[in-house]
C-alpha atoms as a PDB file:
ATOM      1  CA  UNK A   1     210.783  91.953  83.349  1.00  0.00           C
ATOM      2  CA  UNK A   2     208.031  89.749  82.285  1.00  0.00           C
ATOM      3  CA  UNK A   3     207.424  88.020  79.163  1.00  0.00           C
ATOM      4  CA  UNK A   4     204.605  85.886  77.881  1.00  0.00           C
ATOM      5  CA  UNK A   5     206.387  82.608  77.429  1.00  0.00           C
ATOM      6  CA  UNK A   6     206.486  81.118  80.823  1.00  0.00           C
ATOM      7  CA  UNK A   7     207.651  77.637  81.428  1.00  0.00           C
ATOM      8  CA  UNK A   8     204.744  75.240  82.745  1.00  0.00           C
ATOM      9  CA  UNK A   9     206.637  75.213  86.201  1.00  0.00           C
ATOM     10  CA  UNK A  10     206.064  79.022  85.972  1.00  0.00           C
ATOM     11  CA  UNK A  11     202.948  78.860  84.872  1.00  0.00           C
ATOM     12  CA  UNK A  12     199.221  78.989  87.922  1.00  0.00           C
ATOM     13  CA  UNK A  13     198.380  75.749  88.583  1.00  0.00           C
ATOM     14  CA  UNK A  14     196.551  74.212  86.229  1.00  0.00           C
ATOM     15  CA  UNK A  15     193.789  72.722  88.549  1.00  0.00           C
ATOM     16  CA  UNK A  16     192.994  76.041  89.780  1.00  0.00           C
ATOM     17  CA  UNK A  17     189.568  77.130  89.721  1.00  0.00           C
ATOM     18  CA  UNK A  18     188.522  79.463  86.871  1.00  0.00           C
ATOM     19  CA  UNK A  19     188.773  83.552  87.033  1.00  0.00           C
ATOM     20  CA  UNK A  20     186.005  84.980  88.832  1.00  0.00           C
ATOM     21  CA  UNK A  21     182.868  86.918  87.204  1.00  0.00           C
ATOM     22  CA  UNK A  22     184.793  89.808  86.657  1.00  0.00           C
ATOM     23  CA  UNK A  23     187.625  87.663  84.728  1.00  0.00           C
ATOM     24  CA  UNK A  24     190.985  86.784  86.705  1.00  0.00           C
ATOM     25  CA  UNK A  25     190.832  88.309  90.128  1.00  0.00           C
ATOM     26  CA  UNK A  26     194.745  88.407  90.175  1.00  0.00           C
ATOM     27  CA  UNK A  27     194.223  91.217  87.237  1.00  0.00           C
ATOM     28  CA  UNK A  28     190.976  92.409  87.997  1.00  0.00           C
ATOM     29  CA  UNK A  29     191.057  93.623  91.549  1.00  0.00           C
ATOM     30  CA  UNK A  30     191.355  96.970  92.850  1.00  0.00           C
ATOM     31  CA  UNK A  31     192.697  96.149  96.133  1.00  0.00           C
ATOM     32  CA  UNK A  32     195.500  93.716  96.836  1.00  0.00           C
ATOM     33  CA  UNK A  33     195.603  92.469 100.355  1.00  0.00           C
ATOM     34  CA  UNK A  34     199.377  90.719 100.999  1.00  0.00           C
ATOM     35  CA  UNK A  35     200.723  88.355 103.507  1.00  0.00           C
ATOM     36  CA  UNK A  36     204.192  88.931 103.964  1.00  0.00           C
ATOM     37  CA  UNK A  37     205.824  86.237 106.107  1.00  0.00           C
ATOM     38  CA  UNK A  38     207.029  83.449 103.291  1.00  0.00           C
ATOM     39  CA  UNK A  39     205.165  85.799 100.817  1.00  0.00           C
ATOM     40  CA  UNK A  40     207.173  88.718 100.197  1.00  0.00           C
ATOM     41  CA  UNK A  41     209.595  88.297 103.336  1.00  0.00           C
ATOM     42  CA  UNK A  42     211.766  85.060 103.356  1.00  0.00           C
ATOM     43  CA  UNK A  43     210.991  84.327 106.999  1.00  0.00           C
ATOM     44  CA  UNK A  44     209.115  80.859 107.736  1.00  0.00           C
ATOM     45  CA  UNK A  45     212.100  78.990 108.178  1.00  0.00           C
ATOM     46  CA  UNK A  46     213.613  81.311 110.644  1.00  0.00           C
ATOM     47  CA  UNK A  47     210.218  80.983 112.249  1.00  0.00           C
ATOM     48  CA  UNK A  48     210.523  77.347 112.483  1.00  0.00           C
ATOM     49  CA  UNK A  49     214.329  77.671 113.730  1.00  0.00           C
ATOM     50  CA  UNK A  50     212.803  79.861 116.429  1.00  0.00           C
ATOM     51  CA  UNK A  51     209.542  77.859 117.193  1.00  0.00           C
ATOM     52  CA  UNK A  52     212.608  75.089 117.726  1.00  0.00           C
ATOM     53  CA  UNK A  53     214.617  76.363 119.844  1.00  0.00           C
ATOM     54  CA  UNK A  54     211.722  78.042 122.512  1.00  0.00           C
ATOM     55  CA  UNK A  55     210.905  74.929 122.574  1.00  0.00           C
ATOM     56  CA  UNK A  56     214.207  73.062 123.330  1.00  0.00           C
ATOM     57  CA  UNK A  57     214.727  75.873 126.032  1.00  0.00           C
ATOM     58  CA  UNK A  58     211.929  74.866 127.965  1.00  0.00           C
ATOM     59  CA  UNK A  59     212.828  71.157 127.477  1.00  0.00           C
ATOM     60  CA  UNK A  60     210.796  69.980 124.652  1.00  0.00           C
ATOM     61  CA  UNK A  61     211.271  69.658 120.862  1.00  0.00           C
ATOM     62  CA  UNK A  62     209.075  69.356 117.661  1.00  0.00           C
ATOM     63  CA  UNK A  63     209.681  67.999 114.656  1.00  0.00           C
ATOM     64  CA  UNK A  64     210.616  71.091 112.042  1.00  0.00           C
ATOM     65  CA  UNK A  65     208.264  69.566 109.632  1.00  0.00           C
ATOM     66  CA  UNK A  66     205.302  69.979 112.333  1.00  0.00           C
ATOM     67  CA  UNK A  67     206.301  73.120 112.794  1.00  0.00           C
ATOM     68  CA  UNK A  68     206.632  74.595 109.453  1.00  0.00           C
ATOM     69  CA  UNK A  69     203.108  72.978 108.676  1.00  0.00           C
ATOM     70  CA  UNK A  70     202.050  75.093 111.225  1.00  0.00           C
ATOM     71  CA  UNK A  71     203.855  78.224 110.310  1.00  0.00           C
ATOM     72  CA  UNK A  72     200.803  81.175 109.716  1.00  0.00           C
ATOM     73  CA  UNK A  73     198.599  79.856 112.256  1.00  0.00           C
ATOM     74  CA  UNK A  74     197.556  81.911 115.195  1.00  0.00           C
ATOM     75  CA  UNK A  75     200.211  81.206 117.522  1.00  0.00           C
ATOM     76  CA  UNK A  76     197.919  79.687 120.585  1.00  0.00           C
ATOM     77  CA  UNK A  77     196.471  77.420 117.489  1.00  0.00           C
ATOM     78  CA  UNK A  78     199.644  76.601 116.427  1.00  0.00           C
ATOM     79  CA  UNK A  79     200.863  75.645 120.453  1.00  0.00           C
ATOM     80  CA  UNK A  80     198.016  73.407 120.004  1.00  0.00           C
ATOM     81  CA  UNK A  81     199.421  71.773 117.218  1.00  0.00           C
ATOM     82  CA  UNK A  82     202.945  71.001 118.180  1.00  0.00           C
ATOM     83  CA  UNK A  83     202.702  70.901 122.156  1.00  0.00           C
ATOM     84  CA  UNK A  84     198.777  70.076 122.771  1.00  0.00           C
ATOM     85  CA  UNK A  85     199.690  69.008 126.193  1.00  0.00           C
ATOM     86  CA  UNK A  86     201.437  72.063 127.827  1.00  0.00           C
ATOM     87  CA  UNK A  87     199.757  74.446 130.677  1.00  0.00           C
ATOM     88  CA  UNK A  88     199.468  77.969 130.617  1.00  0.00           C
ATOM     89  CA  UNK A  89     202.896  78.915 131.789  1.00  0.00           C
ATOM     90  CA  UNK A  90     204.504  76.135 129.510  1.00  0.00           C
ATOM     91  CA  UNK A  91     203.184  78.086 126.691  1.00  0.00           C
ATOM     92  CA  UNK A  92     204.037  81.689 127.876  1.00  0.00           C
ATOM     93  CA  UNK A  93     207.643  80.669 128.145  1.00  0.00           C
ATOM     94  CA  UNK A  94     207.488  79.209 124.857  1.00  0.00           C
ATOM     95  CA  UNK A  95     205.607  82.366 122.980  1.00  0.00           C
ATOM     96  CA  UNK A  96     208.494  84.537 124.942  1.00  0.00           C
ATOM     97  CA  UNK A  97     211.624  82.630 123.567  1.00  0.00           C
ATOM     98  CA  UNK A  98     209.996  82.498 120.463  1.00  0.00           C
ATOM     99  CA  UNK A  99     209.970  85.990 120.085  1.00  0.00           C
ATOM    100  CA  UNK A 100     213.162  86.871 121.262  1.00  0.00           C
ATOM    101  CA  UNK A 101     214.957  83.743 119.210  1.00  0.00           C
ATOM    102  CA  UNK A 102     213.111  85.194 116.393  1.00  0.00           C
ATOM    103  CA  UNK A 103     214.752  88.724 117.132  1.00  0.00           C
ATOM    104  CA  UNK A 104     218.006  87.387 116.836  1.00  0.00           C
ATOM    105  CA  UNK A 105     217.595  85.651 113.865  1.00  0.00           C
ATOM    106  CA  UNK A 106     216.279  88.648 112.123  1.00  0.00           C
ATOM    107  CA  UNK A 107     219.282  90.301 110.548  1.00  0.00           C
ATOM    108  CA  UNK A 108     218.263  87.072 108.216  1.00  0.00           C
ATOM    109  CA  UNK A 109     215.742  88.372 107.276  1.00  0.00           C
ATOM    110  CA  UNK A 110     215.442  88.834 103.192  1.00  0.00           C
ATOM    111  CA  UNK A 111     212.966  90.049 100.410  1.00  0.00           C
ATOM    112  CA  UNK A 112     211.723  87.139  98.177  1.00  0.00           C
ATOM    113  CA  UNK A 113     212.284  87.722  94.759  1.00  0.00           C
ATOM    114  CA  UNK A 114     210.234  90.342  92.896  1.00  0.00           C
ATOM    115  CA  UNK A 115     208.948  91.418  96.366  1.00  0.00           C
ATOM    116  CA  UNK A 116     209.268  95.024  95.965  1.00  0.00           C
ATOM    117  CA  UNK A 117     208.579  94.952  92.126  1.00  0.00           C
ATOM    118  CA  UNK A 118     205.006  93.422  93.157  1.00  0.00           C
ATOM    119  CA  UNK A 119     204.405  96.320  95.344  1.00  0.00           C
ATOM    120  CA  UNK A 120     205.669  99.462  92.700  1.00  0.00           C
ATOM    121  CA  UNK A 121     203.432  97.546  90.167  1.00  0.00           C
ATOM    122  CA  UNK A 122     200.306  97.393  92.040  1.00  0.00           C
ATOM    123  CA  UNK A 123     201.061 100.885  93.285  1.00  0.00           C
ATOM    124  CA  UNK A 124     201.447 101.978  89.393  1.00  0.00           C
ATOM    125  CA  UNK A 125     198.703 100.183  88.835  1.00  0.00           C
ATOM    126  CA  UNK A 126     196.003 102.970  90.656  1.00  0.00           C
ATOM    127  CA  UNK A 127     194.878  99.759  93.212  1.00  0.00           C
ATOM    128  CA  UNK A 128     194.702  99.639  97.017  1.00  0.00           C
ATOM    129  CA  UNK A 129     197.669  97.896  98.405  1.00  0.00           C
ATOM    130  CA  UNK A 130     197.772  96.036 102.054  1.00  0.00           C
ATOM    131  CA  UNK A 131     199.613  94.417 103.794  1.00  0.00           C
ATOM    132  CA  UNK A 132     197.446  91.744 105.422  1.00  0.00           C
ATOM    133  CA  UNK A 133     199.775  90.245 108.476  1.00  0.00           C
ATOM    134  CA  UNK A 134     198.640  89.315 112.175  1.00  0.00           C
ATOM    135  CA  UNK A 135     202.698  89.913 113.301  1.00  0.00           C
ATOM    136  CA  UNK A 136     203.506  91.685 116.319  1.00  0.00           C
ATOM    137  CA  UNK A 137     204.284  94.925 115.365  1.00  0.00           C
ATOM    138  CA  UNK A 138     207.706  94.510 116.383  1.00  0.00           C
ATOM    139  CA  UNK A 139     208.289  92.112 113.594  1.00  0.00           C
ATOM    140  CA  UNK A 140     205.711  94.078 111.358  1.00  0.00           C
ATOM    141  CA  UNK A 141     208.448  97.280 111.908  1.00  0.00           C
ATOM    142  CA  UNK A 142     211.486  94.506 111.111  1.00  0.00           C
ATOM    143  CA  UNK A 143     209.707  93.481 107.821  1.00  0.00           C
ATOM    144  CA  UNK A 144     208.833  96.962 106.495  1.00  0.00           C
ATOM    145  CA  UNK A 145     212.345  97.882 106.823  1.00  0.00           C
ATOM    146  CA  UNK A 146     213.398  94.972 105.068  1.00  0.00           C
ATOM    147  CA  UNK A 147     210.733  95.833 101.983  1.00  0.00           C
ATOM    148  CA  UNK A 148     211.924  99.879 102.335  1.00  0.00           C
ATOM    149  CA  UNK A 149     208.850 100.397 100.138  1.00  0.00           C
ATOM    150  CA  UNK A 150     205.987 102.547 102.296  1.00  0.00           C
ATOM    151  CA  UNK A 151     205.552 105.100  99.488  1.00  0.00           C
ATOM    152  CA  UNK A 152     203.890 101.882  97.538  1.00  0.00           C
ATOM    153  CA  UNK A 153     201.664 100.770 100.698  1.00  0.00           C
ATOM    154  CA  UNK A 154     198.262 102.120 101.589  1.00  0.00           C
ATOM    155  CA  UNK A 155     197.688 100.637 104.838  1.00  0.00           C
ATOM    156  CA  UNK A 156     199.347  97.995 106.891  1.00  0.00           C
ATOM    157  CA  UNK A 157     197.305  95.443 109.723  1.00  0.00           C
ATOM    158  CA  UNK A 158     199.190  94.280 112.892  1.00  0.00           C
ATOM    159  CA  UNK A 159     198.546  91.766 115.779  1.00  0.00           C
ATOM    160  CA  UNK A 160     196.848  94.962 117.460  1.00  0.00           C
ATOM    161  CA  UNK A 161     194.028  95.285 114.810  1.00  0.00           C
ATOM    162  CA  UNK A 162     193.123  91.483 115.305  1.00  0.00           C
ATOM    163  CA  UNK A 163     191.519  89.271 118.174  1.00  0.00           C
ATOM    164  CA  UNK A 164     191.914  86.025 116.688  1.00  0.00           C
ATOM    165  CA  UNK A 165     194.970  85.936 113.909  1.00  0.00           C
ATOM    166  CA  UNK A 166     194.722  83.188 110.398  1.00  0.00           C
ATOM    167  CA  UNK A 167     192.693  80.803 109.884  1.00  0.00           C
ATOM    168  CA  UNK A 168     190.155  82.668 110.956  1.00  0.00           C
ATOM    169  CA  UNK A 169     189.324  86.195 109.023  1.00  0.00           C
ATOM    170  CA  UNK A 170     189.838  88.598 111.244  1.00  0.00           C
ATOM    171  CA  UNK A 171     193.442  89.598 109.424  1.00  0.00           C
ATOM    172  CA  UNK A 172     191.520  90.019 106.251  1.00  0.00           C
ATOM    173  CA  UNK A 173     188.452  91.763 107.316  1.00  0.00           C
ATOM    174  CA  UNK A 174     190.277  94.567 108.785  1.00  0.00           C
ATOM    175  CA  UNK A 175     192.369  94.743 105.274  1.00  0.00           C
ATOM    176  CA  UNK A 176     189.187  95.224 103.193  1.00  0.00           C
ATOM    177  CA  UNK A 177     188.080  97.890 105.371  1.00  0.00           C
ATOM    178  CA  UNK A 178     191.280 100.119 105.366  1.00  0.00           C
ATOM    179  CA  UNK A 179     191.552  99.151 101.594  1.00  0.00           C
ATOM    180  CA  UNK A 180     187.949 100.406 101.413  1.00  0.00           C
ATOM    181  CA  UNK A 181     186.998  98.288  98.728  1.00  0.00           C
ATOM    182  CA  UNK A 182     184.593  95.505  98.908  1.00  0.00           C
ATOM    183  CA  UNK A 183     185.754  92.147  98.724  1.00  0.00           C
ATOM    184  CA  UNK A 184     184.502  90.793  96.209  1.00  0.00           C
ATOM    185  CA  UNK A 185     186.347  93.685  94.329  1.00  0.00           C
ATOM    186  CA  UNK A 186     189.958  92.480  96.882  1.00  0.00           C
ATOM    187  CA  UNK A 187     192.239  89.271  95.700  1.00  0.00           C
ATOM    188  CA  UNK A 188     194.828  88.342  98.417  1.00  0.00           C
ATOM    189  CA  UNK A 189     198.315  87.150  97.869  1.00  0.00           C
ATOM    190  CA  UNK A 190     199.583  84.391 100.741  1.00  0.00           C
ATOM    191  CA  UNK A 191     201.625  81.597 100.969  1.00  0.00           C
ATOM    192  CA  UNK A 192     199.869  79.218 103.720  1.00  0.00           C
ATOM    193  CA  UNK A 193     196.892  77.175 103.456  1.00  0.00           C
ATOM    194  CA  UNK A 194     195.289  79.436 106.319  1.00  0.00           C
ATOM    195  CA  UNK A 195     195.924  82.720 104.201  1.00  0.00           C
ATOM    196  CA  UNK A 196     193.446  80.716 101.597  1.00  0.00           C
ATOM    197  CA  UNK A 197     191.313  79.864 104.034  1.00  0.00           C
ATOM    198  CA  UNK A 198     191.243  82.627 106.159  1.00  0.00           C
ATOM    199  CA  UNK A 199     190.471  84.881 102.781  1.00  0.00           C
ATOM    200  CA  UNK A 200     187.645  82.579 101.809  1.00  0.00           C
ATOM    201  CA  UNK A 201     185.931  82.833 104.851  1.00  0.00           C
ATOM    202  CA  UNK A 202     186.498  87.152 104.273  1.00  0.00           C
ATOM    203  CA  UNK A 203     184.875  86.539 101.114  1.00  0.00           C
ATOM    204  CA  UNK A 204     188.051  87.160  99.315  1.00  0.00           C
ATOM    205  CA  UNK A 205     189.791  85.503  96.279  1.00  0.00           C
ATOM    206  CA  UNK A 206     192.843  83.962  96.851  1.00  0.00           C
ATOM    207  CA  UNK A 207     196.619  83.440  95.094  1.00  0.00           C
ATOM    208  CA  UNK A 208     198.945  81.528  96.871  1.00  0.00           C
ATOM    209  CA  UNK A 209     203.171  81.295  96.343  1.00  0.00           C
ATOM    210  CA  UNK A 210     204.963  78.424  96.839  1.00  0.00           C
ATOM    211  CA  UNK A 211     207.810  80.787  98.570  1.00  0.00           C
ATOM    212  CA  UNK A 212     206.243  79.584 102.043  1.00  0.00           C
ATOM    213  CA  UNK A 213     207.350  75.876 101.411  1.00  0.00           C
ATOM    214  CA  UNK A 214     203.950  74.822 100.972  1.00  0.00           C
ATOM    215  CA  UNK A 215     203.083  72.831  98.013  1.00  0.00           C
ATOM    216  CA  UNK A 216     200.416  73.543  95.247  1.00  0.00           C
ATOM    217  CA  UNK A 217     198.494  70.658  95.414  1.00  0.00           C
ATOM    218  CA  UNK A 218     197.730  71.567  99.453  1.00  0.00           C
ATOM    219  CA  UNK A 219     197.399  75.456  98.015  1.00  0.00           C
ATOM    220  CA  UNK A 220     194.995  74.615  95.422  1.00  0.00           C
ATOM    221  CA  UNK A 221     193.192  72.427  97.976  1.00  0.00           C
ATOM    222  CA  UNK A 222     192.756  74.820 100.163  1.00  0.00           C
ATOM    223  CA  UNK A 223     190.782  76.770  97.845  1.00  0.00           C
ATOM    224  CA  UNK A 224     193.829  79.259  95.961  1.00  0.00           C
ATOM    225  CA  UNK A 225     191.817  80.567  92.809  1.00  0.00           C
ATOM    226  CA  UNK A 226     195.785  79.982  91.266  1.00  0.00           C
ATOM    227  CA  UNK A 227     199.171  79.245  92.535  1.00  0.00           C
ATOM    228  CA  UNK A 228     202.478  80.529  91.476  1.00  0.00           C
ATOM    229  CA  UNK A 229     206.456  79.755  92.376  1.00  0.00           C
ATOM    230  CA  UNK A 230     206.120  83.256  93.886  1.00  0.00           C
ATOM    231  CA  UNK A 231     205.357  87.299  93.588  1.00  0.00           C
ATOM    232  CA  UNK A 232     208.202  87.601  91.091  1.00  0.00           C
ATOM    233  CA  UNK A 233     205.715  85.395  88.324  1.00  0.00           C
ATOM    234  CA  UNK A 234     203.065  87.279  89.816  1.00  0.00           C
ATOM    235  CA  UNK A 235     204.870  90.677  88.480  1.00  0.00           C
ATOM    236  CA  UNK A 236     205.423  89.081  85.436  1.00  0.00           C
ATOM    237  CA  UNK A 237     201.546  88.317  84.539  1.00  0.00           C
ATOM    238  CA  UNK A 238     200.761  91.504  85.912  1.00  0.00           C
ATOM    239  CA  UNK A 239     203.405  93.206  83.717  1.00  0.00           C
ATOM    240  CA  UNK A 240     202.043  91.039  80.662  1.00  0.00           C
ATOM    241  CA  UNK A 241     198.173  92.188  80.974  1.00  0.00           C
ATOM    242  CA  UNK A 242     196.615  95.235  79.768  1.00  0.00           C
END
């Protein structure tokens, strides 16, 4: 599936920061802790078509660009972000028709390419596999039917597990402890800047995709130890390693 000459667009970004004491965290680890919104689900864009039209239902818009910059944020942060001014009940409304907008739109919902590839190889691989996601579990249930691929999955996080979803590291820090590895021995797979930053302040090394929409420069930024197009390269250097 792989194969060791990879274009330059295929290649981690080159202003990455070196592999970690242990070598290249992306091959080294023993537990993989995976966002799956815009990482191994194609969903931020029908998350931004939702955010969009909550919002026009209660009278107010957003720009789609706002939005998606905001996509993987805890949702009350992200309300902050794109309507700073509404009250309390404003913003109910708005969670509610986000949700079930986001419902509707979910027989959209597809894997990313080399999604469930990434998950048999890690499994095959002897590692700890999570999936690292503050979701509802509603949507978590949606998007581990989509992946049909629990026999490769160790442990799964929901919006239940967390107080306070990414950037901060509550997502994360639940993940290392069901993988029950520490993290300094965990590398996590995301597609937002606040999956990097969220995993740096877990004490985790991060690798970002550029499935989410969001571009390497702002990924490497952000602190990504290495950025790829998405988890099918991923496969492919994992596939290409000893």
């Amino acid at each position: 599936m792989g194969s060791a000459s990879q274009t330059p667009s295929q290649l981690p970004s080159q202003t990455s920061s070196p592999a970690s004491e242990h070598g290249d965290p992306l091959l080294t680890a023993d537990a993989y802790l995976l966002d799956v919104d815009g990482t191994l689900v194609d969903s931020n864009y029908l998350h931004v078509l939702a955010w969009q039209r909550a919002l026009r239902d209660v009278g107010t818009d957003a720009p789609a660009a706002s939005i998606h910059a905001a996509i993987g944020l805890d949702s009350d942060k992200l309300l902050d972000r794109i309507v700073p001014d509404a009250d309390d009940d404003l913003r109910e409304r708005i969670l509610s028709g986000h949700s079930a907008h986001y419902g509707d739109l979910s027989d959209e919902l597809r894997l990313l390419p080399g999604a469930r590839d990434l998950l048999r190889v890690l499994h095959e691989r002897g590692v700890r596999v999570v999936l690292a996601t503050s979701a509802p579990q509603e949507e978590v249930d949606r998007q581990l039917a989509v992946l049909d691929a629990e026999q490769w999955i160790d442990a799964v996080t929901t919006a239940e597990d967390v107080q306070t979803a990414k950037p901060e590291p509550d997502v994360f820090d639940v993940a290392i402890e069901r993988a029950g590895v520490p993290a300094a021995r965990c590398v996590a797979i995301g597609d937002a800047r606040w999956d990097v930053i969220a995993a740096a302040k877990a004490g985790v090394a991060a690798v970002a995709v550029e499935t989410g929409g969001t571009d390497r420069l702002v990924l490497t930024e952000a602190g990504a130890v290495s950025v790829y197009p998405g988890v099918q390269e991923i496969v492919d250097a994992l596939q290409s390693s000893p």
